[in-house]
N, C-alpha and C. Protein backbone atom coordinates (compact mmCIF):
# COMPACT_ATOMS: atom_id res chain seq x y z
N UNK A 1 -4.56 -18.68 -25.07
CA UNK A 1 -4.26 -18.15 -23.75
C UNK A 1 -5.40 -17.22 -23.31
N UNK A 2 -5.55 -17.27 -22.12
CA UNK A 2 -7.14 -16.45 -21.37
C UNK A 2 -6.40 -14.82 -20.91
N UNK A 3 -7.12 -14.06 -21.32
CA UNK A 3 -6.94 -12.80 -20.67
C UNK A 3 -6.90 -12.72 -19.21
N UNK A 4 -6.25 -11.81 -18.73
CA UNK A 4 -5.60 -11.91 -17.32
C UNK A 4 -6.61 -10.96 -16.99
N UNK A 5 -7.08 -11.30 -15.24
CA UNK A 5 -8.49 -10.26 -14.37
C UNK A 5 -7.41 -9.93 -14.08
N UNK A 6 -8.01 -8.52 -13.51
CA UNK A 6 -7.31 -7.45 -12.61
C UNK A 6 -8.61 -6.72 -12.16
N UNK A 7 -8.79 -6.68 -10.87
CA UNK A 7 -9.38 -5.60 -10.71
C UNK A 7 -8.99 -4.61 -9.44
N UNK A 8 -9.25 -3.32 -9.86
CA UNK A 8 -8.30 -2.35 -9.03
C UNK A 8 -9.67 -1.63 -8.23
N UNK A 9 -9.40 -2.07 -6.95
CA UNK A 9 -10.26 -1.47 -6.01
C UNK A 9 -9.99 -0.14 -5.25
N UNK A 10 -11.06 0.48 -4.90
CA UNK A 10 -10.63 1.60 -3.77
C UNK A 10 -11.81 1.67 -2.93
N UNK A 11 -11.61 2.54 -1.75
CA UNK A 11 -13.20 2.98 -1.04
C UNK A 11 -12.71 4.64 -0.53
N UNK A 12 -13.70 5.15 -0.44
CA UNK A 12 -13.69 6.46 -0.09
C UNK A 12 -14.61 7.29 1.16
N UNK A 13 -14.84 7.56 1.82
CA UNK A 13 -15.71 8.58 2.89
C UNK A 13 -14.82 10.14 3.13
N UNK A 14 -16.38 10.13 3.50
CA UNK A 14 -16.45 11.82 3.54
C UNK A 14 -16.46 11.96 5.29
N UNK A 15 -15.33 12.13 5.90
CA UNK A 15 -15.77 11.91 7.16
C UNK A 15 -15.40 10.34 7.20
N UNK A 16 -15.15 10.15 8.89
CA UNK A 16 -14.79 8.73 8.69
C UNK A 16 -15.02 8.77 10.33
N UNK A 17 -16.35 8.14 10.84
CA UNK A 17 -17.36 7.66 9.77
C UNK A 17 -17.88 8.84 9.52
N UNK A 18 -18.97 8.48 7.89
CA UNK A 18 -19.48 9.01 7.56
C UNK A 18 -19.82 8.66 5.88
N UNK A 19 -20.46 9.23 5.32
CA UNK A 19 -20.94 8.80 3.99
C UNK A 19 -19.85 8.02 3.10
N UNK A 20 -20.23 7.12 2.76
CA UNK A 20 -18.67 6.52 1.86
C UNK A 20 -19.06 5.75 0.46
N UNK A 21 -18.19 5.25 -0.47
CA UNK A 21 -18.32 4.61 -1.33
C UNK A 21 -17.27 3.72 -1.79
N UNK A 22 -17.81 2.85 -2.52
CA UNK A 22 -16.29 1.99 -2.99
C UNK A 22 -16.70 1.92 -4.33
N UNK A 23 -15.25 0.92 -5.09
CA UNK A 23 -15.34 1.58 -6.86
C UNK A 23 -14.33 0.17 -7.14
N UNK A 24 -14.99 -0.55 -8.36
CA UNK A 24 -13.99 -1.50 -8.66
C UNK A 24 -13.97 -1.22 -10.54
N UNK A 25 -12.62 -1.20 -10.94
CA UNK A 25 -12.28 -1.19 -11.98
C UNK A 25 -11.80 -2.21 -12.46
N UNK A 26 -12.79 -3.47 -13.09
CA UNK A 26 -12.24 -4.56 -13.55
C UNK A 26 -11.86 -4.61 -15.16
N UNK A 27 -10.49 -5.07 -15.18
CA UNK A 27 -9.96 -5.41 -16.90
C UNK A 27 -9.20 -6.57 -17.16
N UNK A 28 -10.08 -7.20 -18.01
CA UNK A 28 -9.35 -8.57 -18.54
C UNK A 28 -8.44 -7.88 -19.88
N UNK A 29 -7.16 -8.61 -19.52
CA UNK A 29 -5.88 -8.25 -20.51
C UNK A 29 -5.31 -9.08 -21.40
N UNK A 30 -4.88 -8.53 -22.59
CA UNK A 30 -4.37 -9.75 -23.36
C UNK A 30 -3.08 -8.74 -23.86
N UNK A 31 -1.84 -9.07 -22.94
CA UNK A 31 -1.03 -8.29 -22.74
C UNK A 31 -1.32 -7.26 -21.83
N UNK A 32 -0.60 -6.16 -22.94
CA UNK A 32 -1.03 -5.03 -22.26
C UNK A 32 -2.51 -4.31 -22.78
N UNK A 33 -2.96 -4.69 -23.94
CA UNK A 33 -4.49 -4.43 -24.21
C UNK A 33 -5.40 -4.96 -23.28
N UNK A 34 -6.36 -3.64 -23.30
CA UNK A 34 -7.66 -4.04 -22.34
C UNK A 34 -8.81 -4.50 -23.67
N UNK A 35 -9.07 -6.03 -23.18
CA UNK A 35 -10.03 -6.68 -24.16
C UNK A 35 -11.74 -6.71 -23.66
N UNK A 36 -11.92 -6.37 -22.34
CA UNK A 36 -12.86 -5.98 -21.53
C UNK A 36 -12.98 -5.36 -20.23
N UNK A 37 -13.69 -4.54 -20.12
CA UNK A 37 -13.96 -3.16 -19.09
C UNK A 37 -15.63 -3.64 -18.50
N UNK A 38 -15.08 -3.49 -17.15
CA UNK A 38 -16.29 -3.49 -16.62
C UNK A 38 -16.58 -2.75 -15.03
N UNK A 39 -16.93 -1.99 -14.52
CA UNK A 39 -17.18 -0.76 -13.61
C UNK A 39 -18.36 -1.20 -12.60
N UNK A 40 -17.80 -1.33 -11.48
CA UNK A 40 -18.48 -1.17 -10.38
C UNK A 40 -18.58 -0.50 -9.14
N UNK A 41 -19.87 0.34 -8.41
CA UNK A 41 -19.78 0.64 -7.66
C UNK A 41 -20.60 0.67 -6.31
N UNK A 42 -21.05 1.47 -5.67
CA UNK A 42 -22.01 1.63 -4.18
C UNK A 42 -21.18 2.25 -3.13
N UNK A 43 -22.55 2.21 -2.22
CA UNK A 43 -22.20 3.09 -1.00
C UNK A 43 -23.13 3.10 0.46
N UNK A 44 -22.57 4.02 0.91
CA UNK A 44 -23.31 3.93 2.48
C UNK A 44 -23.71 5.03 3.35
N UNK A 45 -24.54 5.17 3.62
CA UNK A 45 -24.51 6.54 4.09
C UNK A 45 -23.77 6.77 4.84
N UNK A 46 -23.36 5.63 6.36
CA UNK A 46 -22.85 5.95 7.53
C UNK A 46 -21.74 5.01 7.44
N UNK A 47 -20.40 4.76 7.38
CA UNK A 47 -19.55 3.90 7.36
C UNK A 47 -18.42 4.16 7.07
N UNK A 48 -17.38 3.66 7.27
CA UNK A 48 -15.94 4.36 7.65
C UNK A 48 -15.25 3.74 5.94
N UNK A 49 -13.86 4.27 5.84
CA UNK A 49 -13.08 4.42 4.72
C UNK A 49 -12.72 2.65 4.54
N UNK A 50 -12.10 2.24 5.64
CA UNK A 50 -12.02 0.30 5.76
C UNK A 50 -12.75 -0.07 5.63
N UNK A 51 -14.15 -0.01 5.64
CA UNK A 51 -15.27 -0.47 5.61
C UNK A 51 -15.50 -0.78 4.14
N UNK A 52 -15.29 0.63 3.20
CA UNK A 52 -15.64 0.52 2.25
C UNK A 52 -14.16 0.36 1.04
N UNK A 53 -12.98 -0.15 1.96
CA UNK A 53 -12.00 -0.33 0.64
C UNK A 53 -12.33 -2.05 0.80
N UNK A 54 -13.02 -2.63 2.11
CA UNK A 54 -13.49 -4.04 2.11
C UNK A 54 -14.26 -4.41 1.16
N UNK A 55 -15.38 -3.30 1.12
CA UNK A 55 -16.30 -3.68 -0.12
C UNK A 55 -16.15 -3.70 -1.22
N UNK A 56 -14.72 -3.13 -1.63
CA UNK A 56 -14.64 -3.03 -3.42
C UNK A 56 -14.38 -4.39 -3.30
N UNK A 57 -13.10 -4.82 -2.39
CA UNK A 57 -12.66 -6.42 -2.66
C UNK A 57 -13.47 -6.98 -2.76
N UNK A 58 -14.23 -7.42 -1.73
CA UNK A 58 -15.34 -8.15 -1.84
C UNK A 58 -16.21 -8.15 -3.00
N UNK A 59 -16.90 -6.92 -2.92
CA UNK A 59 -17.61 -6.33 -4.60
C UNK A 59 -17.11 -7.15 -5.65
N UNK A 60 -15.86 -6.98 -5.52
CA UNK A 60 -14.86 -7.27 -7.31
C UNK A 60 -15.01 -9.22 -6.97
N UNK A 61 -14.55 -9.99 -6.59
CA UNK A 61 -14.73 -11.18 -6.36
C UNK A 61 -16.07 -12.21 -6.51
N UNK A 62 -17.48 -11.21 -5.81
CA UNK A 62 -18.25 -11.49 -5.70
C UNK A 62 -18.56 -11.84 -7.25
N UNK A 63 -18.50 -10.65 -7.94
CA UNK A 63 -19.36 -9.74 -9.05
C UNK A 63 -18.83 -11.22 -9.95
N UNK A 64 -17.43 -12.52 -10.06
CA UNK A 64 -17.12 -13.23 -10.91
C UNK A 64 -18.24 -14.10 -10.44
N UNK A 65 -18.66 -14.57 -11.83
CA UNK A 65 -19.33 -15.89 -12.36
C UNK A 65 -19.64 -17.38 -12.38
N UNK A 66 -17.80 -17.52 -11.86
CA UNK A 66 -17.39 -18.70 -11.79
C UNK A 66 -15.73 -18.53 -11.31
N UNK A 67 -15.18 -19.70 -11.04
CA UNK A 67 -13.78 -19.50 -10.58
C UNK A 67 -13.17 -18.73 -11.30
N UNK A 68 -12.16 -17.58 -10.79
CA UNK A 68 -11.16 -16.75 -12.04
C UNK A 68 -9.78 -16.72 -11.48
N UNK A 69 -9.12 -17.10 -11.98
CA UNK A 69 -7.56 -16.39 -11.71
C UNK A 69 -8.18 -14.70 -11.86
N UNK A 70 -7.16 -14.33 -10.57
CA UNK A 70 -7.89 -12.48 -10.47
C UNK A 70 -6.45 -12.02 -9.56
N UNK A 71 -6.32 -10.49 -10.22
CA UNK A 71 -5.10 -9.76 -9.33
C UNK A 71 -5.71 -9.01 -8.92
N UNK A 72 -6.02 -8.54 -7.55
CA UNK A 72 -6.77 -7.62 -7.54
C UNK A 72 -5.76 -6.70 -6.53
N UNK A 73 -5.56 -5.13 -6.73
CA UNK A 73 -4.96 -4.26 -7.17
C UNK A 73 -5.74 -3.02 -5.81
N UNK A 74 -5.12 -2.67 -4.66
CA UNK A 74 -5.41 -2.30 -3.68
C UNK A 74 -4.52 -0.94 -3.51
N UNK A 75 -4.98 0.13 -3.26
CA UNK A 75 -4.19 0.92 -2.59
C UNK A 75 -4.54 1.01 -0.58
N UNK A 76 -4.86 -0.07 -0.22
CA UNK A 76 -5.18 -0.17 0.88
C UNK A 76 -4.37 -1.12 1.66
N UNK A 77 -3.49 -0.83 2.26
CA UNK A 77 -2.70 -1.36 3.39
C UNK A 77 -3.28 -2.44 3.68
N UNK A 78 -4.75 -2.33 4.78
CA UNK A 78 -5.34 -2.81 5.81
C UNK A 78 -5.85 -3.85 4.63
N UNK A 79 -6.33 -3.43 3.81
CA UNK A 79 -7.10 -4.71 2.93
C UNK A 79 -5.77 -5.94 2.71
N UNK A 80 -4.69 -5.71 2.12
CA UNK A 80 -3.91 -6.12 1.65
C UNK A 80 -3.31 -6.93 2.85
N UNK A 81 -2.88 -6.02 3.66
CA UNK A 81 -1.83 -6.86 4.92
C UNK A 81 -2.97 -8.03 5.55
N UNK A 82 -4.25 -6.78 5.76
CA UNK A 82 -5.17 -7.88 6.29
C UNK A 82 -5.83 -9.63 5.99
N UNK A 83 -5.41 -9.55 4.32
CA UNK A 83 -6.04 -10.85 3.78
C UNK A 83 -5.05 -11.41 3.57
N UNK A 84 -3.56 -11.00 3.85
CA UNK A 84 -2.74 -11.55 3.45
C UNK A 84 -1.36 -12.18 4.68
N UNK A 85 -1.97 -11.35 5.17
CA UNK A 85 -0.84 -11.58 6.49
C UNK A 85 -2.13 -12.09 8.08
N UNK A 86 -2.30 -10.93 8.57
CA UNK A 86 -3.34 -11.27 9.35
C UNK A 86 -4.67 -12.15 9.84
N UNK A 87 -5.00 -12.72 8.66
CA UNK A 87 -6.56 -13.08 8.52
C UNK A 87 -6.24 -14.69 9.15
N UNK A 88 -5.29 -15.34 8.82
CA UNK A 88 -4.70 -17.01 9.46
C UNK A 88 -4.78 -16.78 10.96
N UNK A 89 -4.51 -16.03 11.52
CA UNK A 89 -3.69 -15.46 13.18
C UNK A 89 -5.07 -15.28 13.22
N UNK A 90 -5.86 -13.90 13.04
CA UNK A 90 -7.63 -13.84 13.56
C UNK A 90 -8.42 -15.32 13.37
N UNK A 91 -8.66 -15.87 12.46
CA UNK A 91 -9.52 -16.73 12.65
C UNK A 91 -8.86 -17.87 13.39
N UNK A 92 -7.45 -18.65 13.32
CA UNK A 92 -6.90 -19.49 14.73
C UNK A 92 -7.59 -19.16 16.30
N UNK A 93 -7.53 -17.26 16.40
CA UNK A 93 -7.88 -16.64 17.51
C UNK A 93 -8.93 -16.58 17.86
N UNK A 94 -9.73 -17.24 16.73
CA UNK A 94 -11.61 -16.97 16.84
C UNK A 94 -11.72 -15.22 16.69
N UNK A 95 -11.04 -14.99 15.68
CA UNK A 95 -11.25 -13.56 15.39
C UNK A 95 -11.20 -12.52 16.41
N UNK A 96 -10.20 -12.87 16.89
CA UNK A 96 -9.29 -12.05 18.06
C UNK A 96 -8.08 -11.23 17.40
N UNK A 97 -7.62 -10.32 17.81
CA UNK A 97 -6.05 -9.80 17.26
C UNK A 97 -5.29 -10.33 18.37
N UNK A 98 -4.11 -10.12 17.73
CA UNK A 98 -2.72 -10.54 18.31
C UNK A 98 -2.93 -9.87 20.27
N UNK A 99 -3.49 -8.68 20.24
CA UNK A 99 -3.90 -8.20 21.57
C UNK A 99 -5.12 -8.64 22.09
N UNK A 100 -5.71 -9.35 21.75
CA UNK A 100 -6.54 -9.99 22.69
C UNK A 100 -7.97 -9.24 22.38
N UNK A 101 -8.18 -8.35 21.48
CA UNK A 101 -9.41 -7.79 21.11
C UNK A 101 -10.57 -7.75 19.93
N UNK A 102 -11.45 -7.94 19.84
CA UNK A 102 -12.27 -8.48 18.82
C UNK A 102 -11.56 -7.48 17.40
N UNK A 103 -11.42 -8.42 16.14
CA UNK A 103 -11.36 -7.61 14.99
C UNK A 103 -12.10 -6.91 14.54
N UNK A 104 -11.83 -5.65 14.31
CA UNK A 104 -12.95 -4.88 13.54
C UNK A 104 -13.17 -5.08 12.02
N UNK A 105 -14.73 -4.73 11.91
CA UNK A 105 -15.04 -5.37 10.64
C UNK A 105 -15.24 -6.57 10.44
N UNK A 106 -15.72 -7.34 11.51
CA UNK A 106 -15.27 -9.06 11.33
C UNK A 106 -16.21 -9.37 10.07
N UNK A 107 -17.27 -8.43 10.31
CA UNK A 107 -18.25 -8.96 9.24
C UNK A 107 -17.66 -9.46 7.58
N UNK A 108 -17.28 -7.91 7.64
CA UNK A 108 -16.73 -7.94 6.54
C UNK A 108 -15.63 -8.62 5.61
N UNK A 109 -14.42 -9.01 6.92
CA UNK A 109 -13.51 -10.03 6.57
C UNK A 109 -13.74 -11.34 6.56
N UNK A 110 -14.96 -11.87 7.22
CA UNK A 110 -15.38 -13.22 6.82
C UNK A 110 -16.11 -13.70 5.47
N UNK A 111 -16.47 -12.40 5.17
CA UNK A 111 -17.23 -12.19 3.73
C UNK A 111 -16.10 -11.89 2.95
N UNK A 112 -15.06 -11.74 2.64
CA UNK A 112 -14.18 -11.56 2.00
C UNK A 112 -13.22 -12.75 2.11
N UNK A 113 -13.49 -13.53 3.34
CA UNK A 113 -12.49 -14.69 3.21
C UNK A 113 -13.01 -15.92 2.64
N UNK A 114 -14.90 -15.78 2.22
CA UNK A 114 -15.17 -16.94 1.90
C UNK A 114 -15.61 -16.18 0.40
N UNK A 115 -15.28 -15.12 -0.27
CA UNK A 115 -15.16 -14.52 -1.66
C UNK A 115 -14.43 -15.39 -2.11
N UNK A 116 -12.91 -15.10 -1.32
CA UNK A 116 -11.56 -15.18 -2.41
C UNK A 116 -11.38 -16.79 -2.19
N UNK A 117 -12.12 -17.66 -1.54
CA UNK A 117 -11.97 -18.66 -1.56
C UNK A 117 -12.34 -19.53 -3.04
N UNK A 118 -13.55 -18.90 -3.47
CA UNK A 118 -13.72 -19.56 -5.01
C UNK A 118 -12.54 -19.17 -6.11
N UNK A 119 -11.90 -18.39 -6.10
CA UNK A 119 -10.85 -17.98 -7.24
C UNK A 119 -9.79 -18.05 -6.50
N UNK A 120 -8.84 -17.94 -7.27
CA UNK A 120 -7.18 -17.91 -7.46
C UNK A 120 -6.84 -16.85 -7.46
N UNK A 121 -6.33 -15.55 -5.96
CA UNK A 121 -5.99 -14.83 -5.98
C UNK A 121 -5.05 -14.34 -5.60
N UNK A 122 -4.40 -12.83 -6.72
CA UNK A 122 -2.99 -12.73 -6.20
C UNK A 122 -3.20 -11.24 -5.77
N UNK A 123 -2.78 -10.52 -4.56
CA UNK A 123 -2.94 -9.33 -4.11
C UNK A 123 -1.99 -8.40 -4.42
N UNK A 124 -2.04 -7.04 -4.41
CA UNK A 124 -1.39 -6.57 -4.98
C UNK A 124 -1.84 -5.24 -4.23
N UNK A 125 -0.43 -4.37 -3.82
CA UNK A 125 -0.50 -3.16 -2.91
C UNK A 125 0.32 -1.82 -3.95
N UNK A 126 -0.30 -0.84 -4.32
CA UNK A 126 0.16 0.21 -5.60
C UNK A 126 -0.11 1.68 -4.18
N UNK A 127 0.86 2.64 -4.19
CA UNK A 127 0.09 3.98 -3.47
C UNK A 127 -0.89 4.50 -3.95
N UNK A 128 -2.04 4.86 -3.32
CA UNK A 128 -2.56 5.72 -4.01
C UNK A 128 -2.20 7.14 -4.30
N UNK A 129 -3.28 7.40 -4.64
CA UNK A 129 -3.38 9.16 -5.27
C UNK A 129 -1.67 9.66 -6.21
N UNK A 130 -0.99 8.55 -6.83
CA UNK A 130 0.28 8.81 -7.46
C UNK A 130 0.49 8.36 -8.97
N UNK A 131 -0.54 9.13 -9.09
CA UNK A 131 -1.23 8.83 -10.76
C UNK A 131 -1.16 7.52 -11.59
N UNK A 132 -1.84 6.59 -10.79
CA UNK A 132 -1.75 5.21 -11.17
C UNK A 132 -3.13 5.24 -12.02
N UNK A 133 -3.08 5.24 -12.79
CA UNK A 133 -4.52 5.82 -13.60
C UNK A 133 -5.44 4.60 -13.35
N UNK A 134 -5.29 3.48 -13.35
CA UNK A 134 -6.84 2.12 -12.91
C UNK A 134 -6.83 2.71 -11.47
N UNK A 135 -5.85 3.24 -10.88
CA UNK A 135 -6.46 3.24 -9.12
C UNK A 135 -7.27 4.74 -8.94
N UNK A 136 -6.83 5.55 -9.95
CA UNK A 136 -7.49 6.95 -9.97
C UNK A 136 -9.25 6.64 -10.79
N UNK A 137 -9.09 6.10 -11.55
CA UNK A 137 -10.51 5.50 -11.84
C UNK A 137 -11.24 4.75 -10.74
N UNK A 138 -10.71 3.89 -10.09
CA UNK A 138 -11.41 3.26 -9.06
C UNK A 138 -11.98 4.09 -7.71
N UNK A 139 -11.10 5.04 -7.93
CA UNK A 139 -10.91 6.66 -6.75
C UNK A 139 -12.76 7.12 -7.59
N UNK A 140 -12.64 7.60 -8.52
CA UNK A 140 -13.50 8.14 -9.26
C UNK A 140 -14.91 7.44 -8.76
N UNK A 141 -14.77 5.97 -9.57
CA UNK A 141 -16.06 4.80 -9.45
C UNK A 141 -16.43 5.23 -7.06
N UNK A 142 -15.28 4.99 -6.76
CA UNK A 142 -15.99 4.89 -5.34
C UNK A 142 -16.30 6.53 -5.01
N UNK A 143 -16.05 7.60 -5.51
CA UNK A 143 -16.43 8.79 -4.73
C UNK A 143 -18.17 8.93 -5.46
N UNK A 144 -18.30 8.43 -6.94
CA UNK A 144 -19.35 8.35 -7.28
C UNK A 144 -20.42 7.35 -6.45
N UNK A 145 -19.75 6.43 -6.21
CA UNK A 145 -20.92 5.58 -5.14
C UNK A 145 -21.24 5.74 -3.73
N UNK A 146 -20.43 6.99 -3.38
CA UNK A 146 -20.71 7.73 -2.42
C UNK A 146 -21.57 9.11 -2.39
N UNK A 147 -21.58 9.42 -3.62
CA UNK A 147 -22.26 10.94 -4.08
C UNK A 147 -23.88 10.90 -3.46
N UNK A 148 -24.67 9.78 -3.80
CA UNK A 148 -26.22 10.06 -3.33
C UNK A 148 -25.75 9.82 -1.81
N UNK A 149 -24.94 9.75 -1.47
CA UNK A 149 -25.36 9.62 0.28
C UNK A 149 -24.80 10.98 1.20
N UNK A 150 -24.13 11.54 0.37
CA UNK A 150 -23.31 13.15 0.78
C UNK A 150 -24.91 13.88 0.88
N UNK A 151 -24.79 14.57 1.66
CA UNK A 151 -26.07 15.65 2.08
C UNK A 151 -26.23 16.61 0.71
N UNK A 152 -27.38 16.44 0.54
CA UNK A 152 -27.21 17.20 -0.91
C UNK A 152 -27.61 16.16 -2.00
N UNK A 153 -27.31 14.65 -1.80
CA UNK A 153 -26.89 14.02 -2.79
C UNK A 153 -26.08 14.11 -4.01
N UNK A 154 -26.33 13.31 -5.04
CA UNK A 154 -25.11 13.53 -6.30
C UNK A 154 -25.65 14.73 -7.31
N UNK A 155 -24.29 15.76 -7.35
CA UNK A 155 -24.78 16.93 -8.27
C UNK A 155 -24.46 16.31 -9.39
């Protein structure tokens, strides 16, 4: 039997917009043991909090090799509802919303809709900041990939 992906995304800014980062905490499981750990992150100087909880998804999907069964693990509404509910209705609309106005981020959700197209994915919505410890790590990974772009850069 193959160890199960998970990877638990977040994004973060300082200011919105404004300096941001995203953070993916990927773990293949065999059970409940973690049999591999692997950490990703980046950032932006100028770019809003959606912007960058887009990029962990994306990030985490991209970053596979080859096709994966993958859960990937969101404390983000907009990511979640968006790829999961919304994204059929925008592109029917030519990437319109239900009101008649261009989607924001289109960039980004077309790049995320032709990610999750190579793997088998199941989404998954957790609160944040409620001591979910992979989403508090992923909190961690994205405030770090935001640190060189904070004025000052990373202390």
């Amino acid at each position: 039997m193959m160890p199960q992906l998970y990877a638990y995304t977040d994004g973060a800014c300082s200011g919105n917009p404004g300096p941001g980062g995203w953070g993916v905490l990927m773990l293949a499981r065999d059970g409940e043991a973690v049999v591999k750990e692997r950490c990703l992150q980046g950032g932006e100087a100028d770019t809003t909090n959606n912007r960058m909880e887009l990029m962990a998804a994306i990030s985490a999907l991209e970053a596979l090799a080859r096709p994966s069964d993958i859960i990937v693990v969101t404390d983000s509404a907009y990511v979640k509802n968006g790829i999961t509910e919304w994204l059929v209705g925008w592109k029917r609309k030519n990437w319109r919303t239900a009101a008649g106005s261009a989607v924001k981020n289109v960039d980004l959700w077309q790049r995320l809709d032709e990610a999750r197209l190579r793997h088998t994915v199941e989404w998954r919505w957790i609160k944040g900041h409620a001591g979910h410890v992979e989403n508090e790590r992923a909190d961690e990974l994205a405030r770090a990939g935001m640190a060189p772009f904070k004025a000052g850069g990373a202390k």
